[in-house]
C-alpha atoms as a PDB file:
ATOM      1  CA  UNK A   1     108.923  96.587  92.492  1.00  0.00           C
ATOM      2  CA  UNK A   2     108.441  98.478  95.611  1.00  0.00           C
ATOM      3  CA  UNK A   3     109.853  97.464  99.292  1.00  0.00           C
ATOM      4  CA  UNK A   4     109.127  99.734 102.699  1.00  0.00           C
ATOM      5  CA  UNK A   5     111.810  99.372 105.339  1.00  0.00           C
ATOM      6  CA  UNK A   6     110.748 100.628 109.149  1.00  0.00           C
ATOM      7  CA  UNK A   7     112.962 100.324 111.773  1.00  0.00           C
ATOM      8  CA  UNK A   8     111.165  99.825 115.309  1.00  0.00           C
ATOM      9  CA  UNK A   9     113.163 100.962 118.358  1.00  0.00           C
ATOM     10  CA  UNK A  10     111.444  98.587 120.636  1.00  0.00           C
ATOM     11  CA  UNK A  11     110.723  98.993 124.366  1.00  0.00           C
ATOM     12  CA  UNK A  12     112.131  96.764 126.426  1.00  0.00           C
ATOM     13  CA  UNK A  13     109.019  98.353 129.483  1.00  0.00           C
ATOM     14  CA  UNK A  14     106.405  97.023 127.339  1.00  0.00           C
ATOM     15  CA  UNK A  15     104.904  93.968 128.071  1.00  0.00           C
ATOM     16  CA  UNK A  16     104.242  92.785 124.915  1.00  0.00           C
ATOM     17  CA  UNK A  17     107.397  93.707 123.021  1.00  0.00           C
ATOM     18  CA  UNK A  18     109.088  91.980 125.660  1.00  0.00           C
ATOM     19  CA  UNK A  19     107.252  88.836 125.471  1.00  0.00           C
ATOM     20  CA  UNK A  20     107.973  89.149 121.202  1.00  0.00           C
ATOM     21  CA  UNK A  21     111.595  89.518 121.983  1.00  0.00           C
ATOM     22  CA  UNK A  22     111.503  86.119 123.763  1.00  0.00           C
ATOM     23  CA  UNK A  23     109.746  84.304 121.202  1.00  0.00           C
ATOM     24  CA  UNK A  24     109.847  84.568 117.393  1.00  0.00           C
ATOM     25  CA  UNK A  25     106.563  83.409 116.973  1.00  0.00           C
ATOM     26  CA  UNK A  26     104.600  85.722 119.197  1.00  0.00           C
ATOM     27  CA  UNK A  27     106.970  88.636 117.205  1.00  0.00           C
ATOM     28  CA  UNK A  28     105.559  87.370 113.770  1.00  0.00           C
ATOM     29  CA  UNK A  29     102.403  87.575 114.658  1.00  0.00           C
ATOM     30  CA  UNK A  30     102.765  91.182 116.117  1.00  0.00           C
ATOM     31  CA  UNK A  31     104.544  92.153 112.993  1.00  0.00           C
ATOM     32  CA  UNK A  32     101.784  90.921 110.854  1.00  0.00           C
ATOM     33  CA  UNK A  33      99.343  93.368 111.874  1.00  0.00           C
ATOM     34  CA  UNK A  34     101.504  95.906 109.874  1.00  0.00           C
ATOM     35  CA  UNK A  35     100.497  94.345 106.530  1.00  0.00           C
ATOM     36  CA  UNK A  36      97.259  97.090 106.340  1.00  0.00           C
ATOM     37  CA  UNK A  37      95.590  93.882 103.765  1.00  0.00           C
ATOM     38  CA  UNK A  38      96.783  90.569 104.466  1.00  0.00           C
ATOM     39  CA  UNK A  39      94.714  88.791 102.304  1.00  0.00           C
ATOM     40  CA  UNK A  40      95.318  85.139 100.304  1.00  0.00           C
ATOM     41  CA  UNK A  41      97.035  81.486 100.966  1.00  0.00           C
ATOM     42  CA  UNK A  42     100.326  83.125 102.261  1.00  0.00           C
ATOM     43  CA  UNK A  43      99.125  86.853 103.355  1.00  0.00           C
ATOM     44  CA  UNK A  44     103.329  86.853 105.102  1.00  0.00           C
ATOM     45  CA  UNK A  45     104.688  86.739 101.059  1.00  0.00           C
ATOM     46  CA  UNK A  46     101.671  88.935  99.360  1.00  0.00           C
ATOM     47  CA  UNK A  47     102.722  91.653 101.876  1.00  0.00           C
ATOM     48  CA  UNK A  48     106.058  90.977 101.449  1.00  0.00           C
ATOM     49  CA  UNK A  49     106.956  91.034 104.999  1.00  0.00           C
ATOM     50  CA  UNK A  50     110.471  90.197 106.306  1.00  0.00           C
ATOM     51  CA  UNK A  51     112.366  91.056 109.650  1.00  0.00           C
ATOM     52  CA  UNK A  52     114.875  91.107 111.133  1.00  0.00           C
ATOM     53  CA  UNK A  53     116.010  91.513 115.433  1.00  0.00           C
ATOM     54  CA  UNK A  54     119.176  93.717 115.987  1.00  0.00           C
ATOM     55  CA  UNK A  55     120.171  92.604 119.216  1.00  0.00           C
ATOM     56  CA  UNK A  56     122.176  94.989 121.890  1.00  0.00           C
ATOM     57  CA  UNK A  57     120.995  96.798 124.850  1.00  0.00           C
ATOM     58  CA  UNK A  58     118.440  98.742 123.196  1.00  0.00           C
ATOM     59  CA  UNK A  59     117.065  96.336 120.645  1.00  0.00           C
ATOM     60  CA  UNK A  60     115.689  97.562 117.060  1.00  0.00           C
ATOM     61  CA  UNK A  61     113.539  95.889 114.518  1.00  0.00           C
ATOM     62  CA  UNK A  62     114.092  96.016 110.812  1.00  0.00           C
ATOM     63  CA  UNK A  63     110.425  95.650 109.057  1.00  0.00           C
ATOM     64  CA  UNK A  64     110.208  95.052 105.075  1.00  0.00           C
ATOM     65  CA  UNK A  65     106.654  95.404 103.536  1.00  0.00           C
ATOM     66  CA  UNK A  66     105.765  95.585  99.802  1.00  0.00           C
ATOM     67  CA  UNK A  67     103.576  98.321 100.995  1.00  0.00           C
ATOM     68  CA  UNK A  68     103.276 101.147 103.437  1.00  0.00           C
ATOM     69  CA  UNK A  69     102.880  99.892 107.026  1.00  0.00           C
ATOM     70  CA  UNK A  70      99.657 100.369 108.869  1.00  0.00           C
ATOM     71  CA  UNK A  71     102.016 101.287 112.502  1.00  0.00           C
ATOM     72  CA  UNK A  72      98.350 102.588 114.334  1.00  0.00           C
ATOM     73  CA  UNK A  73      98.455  98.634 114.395  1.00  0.00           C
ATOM     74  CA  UNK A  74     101.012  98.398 116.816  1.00  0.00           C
ATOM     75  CA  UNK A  75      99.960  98.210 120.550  1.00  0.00           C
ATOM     76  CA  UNK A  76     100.816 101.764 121.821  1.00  0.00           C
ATOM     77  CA  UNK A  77     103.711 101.857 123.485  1.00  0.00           C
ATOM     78  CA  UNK A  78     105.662  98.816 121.987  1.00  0.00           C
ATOM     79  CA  UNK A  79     108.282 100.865 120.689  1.00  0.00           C
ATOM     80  CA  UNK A  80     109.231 104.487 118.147  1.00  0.00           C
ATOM     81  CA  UNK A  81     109.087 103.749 114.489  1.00  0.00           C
ATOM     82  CA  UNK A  82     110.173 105.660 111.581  1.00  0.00           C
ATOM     83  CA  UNK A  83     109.961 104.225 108.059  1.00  0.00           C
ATOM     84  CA  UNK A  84     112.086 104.815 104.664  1.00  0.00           C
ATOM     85  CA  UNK A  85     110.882 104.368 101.008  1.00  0.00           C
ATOM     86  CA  UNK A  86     113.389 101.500  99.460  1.00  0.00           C
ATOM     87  CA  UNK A  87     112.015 101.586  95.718  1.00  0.00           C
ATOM     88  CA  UNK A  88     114.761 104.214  94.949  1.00  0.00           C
ATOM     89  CA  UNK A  89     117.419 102.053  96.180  1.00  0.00           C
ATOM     90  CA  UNK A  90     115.972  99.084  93.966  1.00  0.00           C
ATOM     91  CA  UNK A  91     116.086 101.406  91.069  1.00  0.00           C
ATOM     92  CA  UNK A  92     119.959 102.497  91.544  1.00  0.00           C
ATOM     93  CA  UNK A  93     121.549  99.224  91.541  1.00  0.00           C
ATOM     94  CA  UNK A  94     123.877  98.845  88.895  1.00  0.00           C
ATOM     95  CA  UNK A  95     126.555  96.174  88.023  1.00  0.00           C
ATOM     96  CA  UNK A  96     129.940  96.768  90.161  1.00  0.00           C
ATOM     97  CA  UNK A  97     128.586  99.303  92.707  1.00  0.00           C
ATOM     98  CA  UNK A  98     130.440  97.795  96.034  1.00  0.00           C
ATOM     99  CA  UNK A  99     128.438  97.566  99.071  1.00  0.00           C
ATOM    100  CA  UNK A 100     127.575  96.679 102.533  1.00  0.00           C
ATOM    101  CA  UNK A 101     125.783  94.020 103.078  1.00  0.00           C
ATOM    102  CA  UNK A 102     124.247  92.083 106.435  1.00  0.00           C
ATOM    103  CA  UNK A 103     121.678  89.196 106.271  1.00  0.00           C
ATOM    104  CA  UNK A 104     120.154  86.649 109.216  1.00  0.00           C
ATOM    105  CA  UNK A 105     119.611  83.966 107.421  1.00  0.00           C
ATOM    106  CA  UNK A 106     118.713  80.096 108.323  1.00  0.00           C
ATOM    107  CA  UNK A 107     121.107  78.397 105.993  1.00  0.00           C
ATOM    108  CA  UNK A 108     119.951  74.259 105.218  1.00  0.00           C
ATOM    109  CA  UNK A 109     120.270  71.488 102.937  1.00  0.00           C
ATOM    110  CA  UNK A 110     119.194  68.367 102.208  1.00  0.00           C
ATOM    111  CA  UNK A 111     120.804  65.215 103.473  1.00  0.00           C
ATOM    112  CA  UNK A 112     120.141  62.226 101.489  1.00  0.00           C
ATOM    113  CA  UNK A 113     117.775  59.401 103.972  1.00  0.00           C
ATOM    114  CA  UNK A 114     117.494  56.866 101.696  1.00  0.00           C
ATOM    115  CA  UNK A 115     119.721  55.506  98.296  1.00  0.00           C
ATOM    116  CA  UNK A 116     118.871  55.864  94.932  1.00  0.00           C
ATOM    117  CA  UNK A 117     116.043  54.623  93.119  1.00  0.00           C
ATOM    118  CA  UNK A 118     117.604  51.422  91.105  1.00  0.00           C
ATOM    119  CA  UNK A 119     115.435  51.708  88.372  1.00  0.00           C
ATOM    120  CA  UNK A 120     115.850  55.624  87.636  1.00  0.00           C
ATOM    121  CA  UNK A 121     118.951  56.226  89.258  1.00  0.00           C
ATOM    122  CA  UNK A 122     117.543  59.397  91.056  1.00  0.00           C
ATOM    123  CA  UNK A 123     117.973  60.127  94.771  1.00  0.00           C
ATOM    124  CA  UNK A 124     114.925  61.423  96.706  1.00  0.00           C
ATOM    125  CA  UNK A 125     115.252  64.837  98.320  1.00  0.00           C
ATOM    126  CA  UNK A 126     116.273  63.612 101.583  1.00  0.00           C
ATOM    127  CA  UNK A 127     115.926  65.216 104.903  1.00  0.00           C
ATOM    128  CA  UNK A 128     116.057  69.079 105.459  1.00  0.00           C
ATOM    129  CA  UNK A 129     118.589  69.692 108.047  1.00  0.00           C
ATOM    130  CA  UNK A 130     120.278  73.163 109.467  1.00  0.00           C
ATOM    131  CA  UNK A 131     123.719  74.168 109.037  1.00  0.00           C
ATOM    132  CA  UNK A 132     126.342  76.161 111.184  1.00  0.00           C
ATOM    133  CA  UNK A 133     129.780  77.017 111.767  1.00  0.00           C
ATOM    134  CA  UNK A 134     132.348  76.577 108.474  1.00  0.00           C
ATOM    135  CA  UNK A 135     128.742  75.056 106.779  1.00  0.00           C
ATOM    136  CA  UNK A 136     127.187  77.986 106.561  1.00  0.00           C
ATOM    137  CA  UNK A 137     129.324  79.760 105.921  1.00  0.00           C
ATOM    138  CA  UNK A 138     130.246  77.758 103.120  1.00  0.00           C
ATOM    139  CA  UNK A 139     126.447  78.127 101.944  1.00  0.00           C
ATOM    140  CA  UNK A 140     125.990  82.038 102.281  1.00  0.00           C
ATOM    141  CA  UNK A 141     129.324  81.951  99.578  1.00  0.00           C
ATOM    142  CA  UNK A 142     127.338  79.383  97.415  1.00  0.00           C
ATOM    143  CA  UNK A 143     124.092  81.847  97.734  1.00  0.00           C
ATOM    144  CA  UNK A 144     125.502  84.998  97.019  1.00  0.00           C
ATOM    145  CA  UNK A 145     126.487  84.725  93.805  1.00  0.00           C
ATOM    146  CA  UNK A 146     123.418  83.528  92.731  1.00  0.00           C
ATOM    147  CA  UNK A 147     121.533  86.202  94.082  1.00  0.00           C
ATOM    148  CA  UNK A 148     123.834  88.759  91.928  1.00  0.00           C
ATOM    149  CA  UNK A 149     126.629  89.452  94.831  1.00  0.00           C
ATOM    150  CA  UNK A 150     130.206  88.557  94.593  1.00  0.00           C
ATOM    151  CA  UNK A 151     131.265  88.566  98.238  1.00  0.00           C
ATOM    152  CA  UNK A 152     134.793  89.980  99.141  1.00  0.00           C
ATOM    153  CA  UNK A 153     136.852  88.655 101.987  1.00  0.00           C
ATOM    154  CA  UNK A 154     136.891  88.154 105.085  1.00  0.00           C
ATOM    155  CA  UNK A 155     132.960  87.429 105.465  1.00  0.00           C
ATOM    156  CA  UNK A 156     132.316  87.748 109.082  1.00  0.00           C
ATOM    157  CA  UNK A 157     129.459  85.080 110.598  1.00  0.00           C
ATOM    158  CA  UNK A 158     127.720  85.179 113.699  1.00  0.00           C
ATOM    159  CA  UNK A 159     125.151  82.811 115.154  1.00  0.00           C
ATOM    160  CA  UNK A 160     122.152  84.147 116.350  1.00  0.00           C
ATOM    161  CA  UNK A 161     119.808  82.839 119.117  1.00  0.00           C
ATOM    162  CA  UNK A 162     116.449  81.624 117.623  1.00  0.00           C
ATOM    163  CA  UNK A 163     113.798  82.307 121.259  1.00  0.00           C
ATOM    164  CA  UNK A 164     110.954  80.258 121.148  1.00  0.00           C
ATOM    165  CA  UNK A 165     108.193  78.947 123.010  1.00  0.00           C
ATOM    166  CA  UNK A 166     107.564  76.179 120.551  1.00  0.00           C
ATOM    167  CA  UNK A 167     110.107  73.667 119.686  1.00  0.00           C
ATOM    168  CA  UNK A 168     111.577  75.166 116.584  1.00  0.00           C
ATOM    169  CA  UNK A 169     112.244  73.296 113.381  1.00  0.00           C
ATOM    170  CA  UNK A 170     115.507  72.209 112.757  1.00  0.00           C
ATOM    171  CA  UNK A 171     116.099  75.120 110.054  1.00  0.00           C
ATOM    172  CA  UNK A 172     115.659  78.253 112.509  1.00  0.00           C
ATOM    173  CA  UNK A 173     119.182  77.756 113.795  1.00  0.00           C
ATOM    174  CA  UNK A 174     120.392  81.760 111.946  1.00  0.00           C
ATOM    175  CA  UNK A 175     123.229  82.927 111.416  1.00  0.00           C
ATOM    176  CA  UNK A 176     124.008  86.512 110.745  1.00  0.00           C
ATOM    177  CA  UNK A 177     126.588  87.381 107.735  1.00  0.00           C
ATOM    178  CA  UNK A 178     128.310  90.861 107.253  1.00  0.00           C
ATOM    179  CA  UNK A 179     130.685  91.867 104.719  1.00  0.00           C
ATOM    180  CA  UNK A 180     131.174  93.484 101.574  1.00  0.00           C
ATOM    181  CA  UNK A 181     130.132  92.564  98.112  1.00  0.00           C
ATOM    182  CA  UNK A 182     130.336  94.214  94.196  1.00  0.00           C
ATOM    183  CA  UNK A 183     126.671  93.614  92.724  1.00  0.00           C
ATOM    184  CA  UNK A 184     126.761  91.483  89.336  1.00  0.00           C
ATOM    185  CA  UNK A 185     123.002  90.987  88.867  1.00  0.00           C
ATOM    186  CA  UNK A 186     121.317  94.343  89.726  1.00  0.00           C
ATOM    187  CA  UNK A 187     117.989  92.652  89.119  1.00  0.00           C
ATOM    188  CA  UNK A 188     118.495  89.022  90.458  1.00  0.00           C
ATOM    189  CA  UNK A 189     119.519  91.008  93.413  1.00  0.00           C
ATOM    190  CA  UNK A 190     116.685  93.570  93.366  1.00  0.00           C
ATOM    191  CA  UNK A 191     114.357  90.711  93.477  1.00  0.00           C
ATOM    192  CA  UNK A 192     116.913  88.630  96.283  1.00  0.00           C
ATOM    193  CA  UNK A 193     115.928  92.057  98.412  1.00  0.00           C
ATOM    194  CA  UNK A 194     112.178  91.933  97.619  1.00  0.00           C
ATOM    195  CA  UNK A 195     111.556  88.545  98.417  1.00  0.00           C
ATOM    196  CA  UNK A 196     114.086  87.615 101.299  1.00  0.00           C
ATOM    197  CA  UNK A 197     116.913  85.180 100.743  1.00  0.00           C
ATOM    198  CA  UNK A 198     116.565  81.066 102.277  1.00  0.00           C
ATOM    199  CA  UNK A 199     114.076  80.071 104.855  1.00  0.00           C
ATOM    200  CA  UNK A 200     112.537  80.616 107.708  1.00  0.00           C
ATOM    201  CA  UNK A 201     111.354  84.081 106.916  1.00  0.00           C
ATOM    202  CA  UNK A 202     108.447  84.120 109.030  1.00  0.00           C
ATOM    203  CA  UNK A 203     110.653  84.165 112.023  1.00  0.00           C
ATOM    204  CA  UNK A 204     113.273  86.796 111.092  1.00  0.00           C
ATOM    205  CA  UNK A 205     115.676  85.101 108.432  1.00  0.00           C
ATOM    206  CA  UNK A 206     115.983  86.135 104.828  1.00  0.00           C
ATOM    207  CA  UNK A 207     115.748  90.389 105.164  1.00  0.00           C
ATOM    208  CA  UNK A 208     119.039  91.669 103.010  1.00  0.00           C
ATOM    209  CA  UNK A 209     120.032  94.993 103.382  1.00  0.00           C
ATOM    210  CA  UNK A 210     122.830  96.988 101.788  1.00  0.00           C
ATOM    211  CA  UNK A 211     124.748 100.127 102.204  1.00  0.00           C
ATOM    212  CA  UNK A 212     127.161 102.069 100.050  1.00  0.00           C
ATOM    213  CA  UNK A 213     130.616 101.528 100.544  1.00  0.00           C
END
């Protein structure tokens, strides 16, 4: 298992990066062209592409790929990007290192729509709805552990804006969780760090990363 992370200082003086910075779906597609084959049904998951927008006054992108990115793809100009080799970091994780940990994520469930079915008893899936405030909370604390973390108070939550041009779906509204964590599942969570965590990935929710304590 192999993950690329490259961290984009973008520039706020270029046209398009400013444009992507206003709407999550124009900055997927930009960040797409780093896959070098995006090939298949769902090119975003083959390349294993996540993201994620750290917002201040001189914003940065976080860029996952399974694979080196092609960055001659980027317009010129959009912004200075320097990559870093995470298959080492997959390899050292072992059970009770502590860590750092931050994640966007677009935390959801399903509410039930209609009652159960009299003859089997069973309850359709229901309607897929976002969550916020103590809710989400409440399900980053239910996800963790099953992605091999066992979170440590306090867990700090932020909500993040979701820009759009489009109307989004009701399960972009992110929220960004920071803390600390011991790892319990070093592989669970290997893959959890592949793959991305939740949904909404294709507009910047589901990228863990981790630092040492």
């Amino acid at each position: 298992m192999s993950a690329i992370l490259t961290r984009i200082a973008v520039n706020r003086g270029h046209r398009l990066a400013r444009a992507d910075l206003a709407d999550r779906s124009g900055l997927h597609k930009t960040l797409m062209r780093l896959l070098a084959d995006p090939t298949g049904p769902t090119p975003r998951k083959t390349g294993g592409l996540l993201f994620r927008l750290e917002t201040g006054t001189d914003p940065v992108l976080l860029v996952q790929t399974a694979g080196p990115p092609d960055l001659a793809a980027l317009p010129a100009g959009y912004g200075t990007a320097d990559t870093r080799d995470l298959t080492p970091m997959l390899s050292a994780l072992v059970p009770g290192l502590q860590v750092y940990y931050r994640i966007t994520a677009a935390p959801t469930a399903y509410r039930p729509s209609t009652p159960p079915d009299p003859s089997t008893g069973r309850r359709p899936r229901g309607t897929l709805i976002y969550l916020k405030d103590h809710q989400a909370l409440a399900w980053w604390q239910r996800r963790a552990p099953a992605v091999g973390l066992q979170l440590t108070e306090p867990i700090q939550a932020t909500p993040r804006a979701f820009p759009t041009s489009q109307r989004p779906a009701p399960h972009y509204r992110l929220t960004q969780f920071d803390g600390t964590a011991t790892i319990t599942d070093p592989a669970v969570l290997a893959t959890a760090l592949h793959d991305g965590i939740g949904k909404g990935k294709p507009y910047g929710a589901g990228l863990l990363t981790l630092a040492p304590v």
